[in-house]
Protein backbone atom coordinates (compact mmCIF):
# COMPACT_ATOMS: atom_id res chain seq x y z
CA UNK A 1 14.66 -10.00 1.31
CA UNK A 2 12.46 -12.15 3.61
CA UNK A 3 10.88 -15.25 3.07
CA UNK A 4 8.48 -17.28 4.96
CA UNK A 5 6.09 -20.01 4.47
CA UNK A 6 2.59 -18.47 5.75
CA UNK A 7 -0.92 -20.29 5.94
CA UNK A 8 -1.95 -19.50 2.46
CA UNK A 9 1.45 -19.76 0.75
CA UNK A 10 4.65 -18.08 0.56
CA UNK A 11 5.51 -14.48 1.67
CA UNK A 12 8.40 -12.41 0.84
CA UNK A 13 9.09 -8.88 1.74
CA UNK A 14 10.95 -6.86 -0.65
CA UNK A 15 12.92 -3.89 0.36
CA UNK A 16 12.33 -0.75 -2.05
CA UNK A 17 15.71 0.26 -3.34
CA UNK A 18 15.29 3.98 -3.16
CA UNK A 19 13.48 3.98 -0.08
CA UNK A 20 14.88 2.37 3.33
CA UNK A 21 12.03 1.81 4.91
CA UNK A 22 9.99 0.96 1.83
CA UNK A 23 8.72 -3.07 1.63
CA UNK A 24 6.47 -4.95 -1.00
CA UNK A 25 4.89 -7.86 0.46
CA UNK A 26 4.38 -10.62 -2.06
CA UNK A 27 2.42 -13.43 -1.66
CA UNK A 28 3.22 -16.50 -4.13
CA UNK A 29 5.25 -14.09 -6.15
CA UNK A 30 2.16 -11.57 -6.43
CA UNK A 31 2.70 -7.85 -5.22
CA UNK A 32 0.11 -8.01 -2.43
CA UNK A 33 0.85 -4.75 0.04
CA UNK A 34 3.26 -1.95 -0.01
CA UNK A 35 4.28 -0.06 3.14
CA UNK A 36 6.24 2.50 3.79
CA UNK A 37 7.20 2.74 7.83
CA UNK A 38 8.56 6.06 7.54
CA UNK A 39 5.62 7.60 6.10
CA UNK A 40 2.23 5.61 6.15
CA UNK A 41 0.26 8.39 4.19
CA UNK A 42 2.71 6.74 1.17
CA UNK A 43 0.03 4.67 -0.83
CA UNK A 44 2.45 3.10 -3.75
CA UNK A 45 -0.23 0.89 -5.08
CA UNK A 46 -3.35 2.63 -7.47
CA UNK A 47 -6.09 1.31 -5.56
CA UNK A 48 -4.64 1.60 -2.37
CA UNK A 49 -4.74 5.04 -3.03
CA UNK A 50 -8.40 5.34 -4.60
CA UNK A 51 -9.28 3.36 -1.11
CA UNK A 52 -6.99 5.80 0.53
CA UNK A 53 -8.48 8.96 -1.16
CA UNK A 54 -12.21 7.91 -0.45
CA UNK A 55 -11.16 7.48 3.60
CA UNK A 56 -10.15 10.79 3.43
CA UNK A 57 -13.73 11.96 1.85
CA UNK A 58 -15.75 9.80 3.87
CA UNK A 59 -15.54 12.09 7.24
CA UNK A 60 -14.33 15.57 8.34
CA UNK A 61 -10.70 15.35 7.97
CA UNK A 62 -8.80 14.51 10.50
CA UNK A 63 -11.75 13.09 12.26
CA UNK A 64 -11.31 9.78 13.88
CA UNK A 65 -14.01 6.86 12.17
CA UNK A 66 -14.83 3.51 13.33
CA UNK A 67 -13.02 1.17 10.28
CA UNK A 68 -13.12 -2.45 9.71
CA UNK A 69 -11.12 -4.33 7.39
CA UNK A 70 -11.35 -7.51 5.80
CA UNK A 71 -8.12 -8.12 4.47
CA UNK A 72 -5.00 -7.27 6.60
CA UNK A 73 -2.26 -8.16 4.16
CA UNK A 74 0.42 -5.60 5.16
CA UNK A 75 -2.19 -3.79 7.20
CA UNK A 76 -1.33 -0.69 5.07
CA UNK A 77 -4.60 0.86 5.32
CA UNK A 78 -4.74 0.38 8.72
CA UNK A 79 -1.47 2.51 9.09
CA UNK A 80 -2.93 5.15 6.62
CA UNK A 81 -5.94 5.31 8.81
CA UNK A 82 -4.11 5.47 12.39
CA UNK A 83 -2.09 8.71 10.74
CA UNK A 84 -4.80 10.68 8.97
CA UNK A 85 -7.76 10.14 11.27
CA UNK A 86 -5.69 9.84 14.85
CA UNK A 87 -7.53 7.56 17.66
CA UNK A 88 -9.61 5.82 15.24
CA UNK A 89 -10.92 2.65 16.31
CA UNK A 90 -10.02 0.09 13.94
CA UNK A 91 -10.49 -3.86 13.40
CA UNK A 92 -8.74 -6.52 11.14
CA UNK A 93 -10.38 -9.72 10.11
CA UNK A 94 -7.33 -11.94 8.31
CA UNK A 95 -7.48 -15.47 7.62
CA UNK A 96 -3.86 -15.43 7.43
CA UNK A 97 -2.52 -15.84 11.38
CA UNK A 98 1.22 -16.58 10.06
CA UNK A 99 1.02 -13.43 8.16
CA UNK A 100 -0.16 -11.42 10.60
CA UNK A 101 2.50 -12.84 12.82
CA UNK A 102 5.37 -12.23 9.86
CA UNK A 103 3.71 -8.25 9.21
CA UNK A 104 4.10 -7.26 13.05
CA UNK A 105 7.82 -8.76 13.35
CA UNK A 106 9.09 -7.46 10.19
CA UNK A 107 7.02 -4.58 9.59
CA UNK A 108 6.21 -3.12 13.36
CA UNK A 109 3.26 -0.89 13.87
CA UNK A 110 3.94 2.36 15.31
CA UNK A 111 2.45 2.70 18.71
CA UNK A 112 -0.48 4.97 17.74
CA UNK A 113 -1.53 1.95 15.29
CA UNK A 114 -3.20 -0.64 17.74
CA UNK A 115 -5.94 -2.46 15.26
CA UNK A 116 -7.22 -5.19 16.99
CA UNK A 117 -6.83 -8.25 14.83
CA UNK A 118 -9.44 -11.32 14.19
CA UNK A 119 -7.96 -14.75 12.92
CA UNK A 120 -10.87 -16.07 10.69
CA UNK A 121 -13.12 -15.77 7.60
CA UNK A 122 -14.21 -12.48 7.06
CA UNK A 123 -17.97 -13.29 5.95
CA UNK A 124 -18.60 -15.48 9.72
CA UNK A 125 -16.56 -12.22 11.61
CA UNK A 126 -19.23 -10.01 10.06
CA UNK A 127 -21.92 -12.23 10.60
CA UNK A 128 -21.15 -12.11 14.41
CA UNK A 129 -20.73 -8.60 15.00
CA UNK A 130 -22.48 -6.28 16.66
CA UNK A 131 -24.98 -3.86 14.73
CA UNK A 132 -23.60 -0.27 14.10
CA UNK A 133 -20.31 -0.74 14.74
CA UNK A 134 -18.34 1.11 12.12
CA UNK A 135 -18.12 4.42 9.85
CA UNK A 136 -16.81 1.78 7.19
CA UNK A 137 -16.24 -1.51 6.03
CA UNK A 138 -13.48 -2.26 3.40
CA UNK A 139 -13.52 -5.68 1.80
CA UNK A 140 -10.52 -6.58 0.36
CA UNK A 141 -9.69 -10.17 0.26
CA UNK A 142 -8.65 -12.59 -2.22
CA UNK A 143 -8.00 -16.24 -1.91
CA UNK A 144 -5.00 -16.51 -4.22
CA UNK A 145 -6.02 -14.49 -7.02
CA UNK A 146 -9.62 -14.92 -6.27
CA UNK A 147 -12.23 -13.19 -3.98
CA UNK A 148 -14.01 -15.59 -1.66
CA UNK A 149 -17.60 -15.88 -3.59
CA UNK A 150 -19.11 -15.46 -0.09
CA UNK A 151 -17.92 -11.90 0.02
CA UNK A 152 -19.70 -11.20 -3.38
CA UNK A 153 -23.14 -11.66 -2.37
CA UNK A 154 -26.73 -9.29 -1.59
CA UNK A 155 -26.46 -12.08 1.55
CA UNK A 156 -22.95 -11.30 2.24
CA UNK A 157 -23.79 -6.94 1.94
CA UNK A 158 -27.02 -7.18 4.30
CA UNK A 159 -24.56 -8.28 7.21
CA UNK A 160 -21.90 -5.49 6.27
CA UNK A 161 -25.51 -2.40 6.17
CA UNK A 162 -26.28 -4.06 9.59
CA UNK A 163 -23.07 -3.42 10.98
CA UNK A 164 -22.57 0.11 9.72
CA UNK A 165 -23.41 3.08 11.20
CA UNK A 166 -26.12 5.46 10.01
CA UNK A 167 -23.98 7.32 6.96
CA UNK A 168 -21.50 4.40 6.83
CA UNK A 169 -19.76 3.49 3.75
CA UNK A 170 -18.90 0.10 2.50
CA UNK A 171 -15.88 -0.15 -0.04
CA UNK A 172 -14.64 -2.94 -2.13
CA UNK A 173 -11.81 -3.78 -3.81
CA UNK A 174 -12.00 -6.13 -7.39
CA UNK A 175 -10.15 -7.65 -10.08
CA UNK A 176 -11.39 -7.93 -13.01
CA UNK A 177 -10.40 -7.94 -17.00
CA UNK A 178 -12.24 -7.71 -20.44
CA UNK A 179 -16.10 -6.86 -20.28
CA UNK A 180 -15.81 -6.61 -16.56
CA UNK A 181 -18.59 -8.78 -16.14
CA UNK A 182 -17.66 -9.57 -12.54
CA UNK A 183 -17.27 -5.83 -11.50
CA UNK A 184 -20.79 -5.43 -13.40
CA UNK A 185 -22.30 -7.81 -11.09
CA UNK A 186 -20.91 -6.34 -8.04
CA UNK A 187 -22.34 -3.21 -8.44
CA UNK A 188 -25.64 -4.59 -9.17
CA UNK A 189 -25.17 -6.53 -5.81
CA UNK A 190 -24.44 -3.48 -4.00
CA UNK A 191 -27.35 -1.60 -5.35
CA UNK A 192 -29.98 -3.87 -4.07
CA UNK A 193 -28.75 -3.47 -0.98
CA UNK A 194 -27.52 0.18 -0.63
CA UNK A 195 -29.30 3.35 -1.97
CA UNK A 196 -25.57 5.12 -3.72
CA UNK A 197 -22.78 3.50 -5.27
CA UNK A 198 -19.99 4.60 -7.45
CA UNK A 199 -16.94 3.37 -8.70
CA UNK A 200 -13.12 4.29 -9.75
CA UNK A 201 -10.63 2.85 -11.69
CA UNK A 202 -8.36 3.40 -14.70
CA UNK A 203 -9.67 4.08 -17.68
CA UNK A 204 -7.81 1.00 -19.26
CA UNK A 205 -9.34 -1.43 -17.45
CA UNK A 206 -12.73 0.04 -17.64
CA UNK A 207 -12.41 -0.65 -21.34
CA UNK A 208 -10.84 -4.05 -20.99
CA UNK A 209 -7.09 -3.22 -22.42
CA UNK A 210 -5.37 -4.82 -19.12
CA UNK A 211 -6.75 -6.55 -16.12
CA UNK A 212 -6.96 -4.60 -12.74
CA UNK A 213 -8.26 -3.06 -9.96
CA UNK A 214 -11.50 -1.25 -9.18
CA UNK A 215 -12.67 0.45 -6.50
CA UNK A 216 -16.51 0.02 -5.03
CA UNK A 217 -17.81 2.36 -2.63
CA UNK A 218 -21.62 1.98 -1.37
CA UNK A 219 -23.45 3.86 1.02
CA UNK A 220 -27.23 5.08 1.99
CA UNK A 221 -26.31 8.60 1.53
CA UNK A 222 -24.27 10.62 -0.52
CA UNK A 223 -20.87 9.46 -1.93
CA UNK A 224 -18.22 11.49 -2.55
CA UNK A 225 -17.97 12.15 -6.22
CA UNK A 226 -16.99 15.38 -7.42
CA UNK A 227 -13.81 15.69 -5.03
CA UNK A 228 -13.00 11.98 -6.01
CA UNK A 229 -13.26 12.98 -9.44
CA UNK A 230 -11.40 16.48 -9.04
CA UNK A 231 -8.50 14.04 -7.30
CA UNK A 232 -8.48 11.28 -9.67
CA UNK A 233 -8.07 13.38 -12.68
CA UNK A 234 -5.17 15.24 -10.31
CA UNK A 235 -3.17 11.85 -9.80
CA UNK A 236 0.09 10.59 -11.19
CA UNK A 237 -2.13 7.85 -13.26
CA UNK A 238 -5.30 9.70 -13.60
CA UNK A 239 -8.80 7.65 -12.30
CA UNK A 240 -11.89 7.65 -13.61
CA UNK A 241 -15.02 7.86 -12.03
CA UNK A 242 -18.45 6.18 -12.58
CA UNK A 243 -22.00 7.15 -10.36
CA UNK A 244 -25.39 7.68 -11.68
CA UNK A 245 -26.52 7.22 -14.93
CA UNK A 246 -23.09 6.20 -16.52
CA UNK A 247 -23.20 3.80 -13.91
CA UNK A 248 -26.66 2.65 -15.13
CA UNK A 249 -25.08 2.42 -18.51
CA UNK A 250 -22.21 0.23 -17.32
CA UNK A 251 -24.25 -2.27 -14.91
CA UNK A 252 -27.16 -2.14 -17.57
CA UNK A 253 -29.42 -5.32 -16.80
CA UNK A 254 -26.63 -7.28 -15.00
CA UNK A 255 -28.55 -8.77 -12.13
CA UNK A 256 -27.19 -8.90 -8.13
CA UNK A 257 -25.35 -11.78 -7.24
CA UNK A 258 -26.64 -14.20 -4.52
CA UNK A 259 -25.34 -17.03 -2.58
CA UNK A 260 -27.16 -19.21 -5.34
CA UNK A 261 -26.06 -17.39 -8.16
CA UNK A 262 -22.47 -16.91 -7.14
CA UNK A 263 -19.52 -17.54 -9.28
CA UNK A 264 -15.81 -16.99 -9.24
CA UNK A 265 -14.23 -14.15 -9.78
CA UNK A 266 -11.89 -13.97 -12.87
CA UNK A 267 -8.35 -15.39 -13.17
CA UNK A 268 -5.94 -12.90 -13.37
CA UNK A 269 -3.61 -13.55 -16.93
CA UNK A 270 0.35 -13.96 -15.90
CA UNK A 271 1.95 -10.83 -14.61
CA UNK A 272 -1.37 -8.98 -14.87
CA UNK A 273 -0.99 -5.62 -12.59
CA UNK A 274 1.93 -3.93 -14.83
CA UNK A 275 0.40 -0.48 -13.20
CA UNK A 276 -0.67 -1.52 -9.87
């Protein structure tokens, strides 16, 4: 095992005992990536592989897409990315620079994977870059076990539709537990900024027996949903799907978050991501 003190806590890096190559990164003693060097299409976490399975739907496959991620932890997804969809051009925004520095000694990047990698907030990166710029945008940052309330906002989602391109796709990753008010709200938010949202999780969660991860995906055309749905009732731990009018049902008169109105996300309960 590793362990380092990075900008925003302590890392370790947690070898997999039945895989060699296999590491969990934990920050603060919470499972925060998982790669696999010898095979980066390996997505061990759930919504890894929801985010995973909606990168493959997003494009023609194999096709390379412009992808920006907020949130390098491991840089997992960028790996996934640089193996499925060859020559991609991708981008990192991480707060994190001693992380960053600990992922690329201890876990190297195979030479097709070349992200280029922003030290900084993720909200003033996308703020500052250049109008239709990407295929997607993946948000998926947490400040210890919270997300940044200025990457929750219909302020914060303008400045991610500006910088995607014509068909691009805008996914988000949450936390969330009983009611999931929060995820409710982040819907809404997305809505009154994009024309098609959708959302996957596990069914569990959506009905507030544990706390855990959803998936957001927004766009201003069509989204993915029957082949998401085909593949998330095909999957180890099955995943439900939301769109449309369930989705209606499920955001029902929660209203879109602003930079006025925004709140924290909720607080995860100890040891809270027994499936993740």
């Amino acid at each position: 095992m590793v362990r380092a003190a990075v900008d925003t806590g302590t890392a370790e890096l947690v070898a997999d005992p039945d895989r060699p190559d296999a590491y969990t990164l934990l920050l603060d003693a919470a499972p925060q990536s998982h790669v696999d060097l010898a095979d980066p299409t390996r997505l061990e976490f759930e919504y890894v592989r929801w985010l995973g399975d909606l990168l493959d739907l997003v494009a023609e496959p194999g096709a390379p897409i412009g992808v920006l991620h907020l949130g390098g932890g491991g840089l997992t997804l960028p790996r996934y990315v640089a193996a499925t969809r060859p020559r991609s051009a991708q981008r990192v925004v991480e707060r994190d620079g001693a992380l960053v520095e600990l992922v690329r000694r201890e876990l190297p990047l195979a030479r097709e994977c070349r992200p280029r990698i922003r030290i900084g907030d993720a909200r003033e990166a996308v703020e500052t870059m250049r109008a239709g710029s990407f295929d997607v945008v993946i948000a998926d940052v947490f400040a210890g076990t919270a997300i940044p309330v200025g990457l929750t906002t219909v302020e914060f989602l303008t400045a991610v539709a500006r910088v995607l391109r014509p068909g691009g796709c805008y996914l988000q990753n949450v936390a969330d537990g009983a009611g999931c008010a929060f995820t409710r709200g982040q819907v809404a938010t997305q809505r009154a900024v994009f024309a098609e949202t959708l959302l996957v999780s596990d069914a569990s969660v959506l009905r507030g027996r544990r706390f855990g991860n959803l998936v957001l995906a927004a766009a201003d055309g069509p989204l993915p949903v029957a082949e998401l749905t085909r593949r998330g009732a095909g999957a180890a731990f099955p995943a439900r799907v939301m769109a449309g009018e369930q989705l209606d049902r499920f955001v029902g008169r929660t209203r879109p978050v602003t930079d006025a109105t925004a709140t924290d996300s909720p607080a995860p309960p100890a040891a809270p991501f027994a499936r993740r």
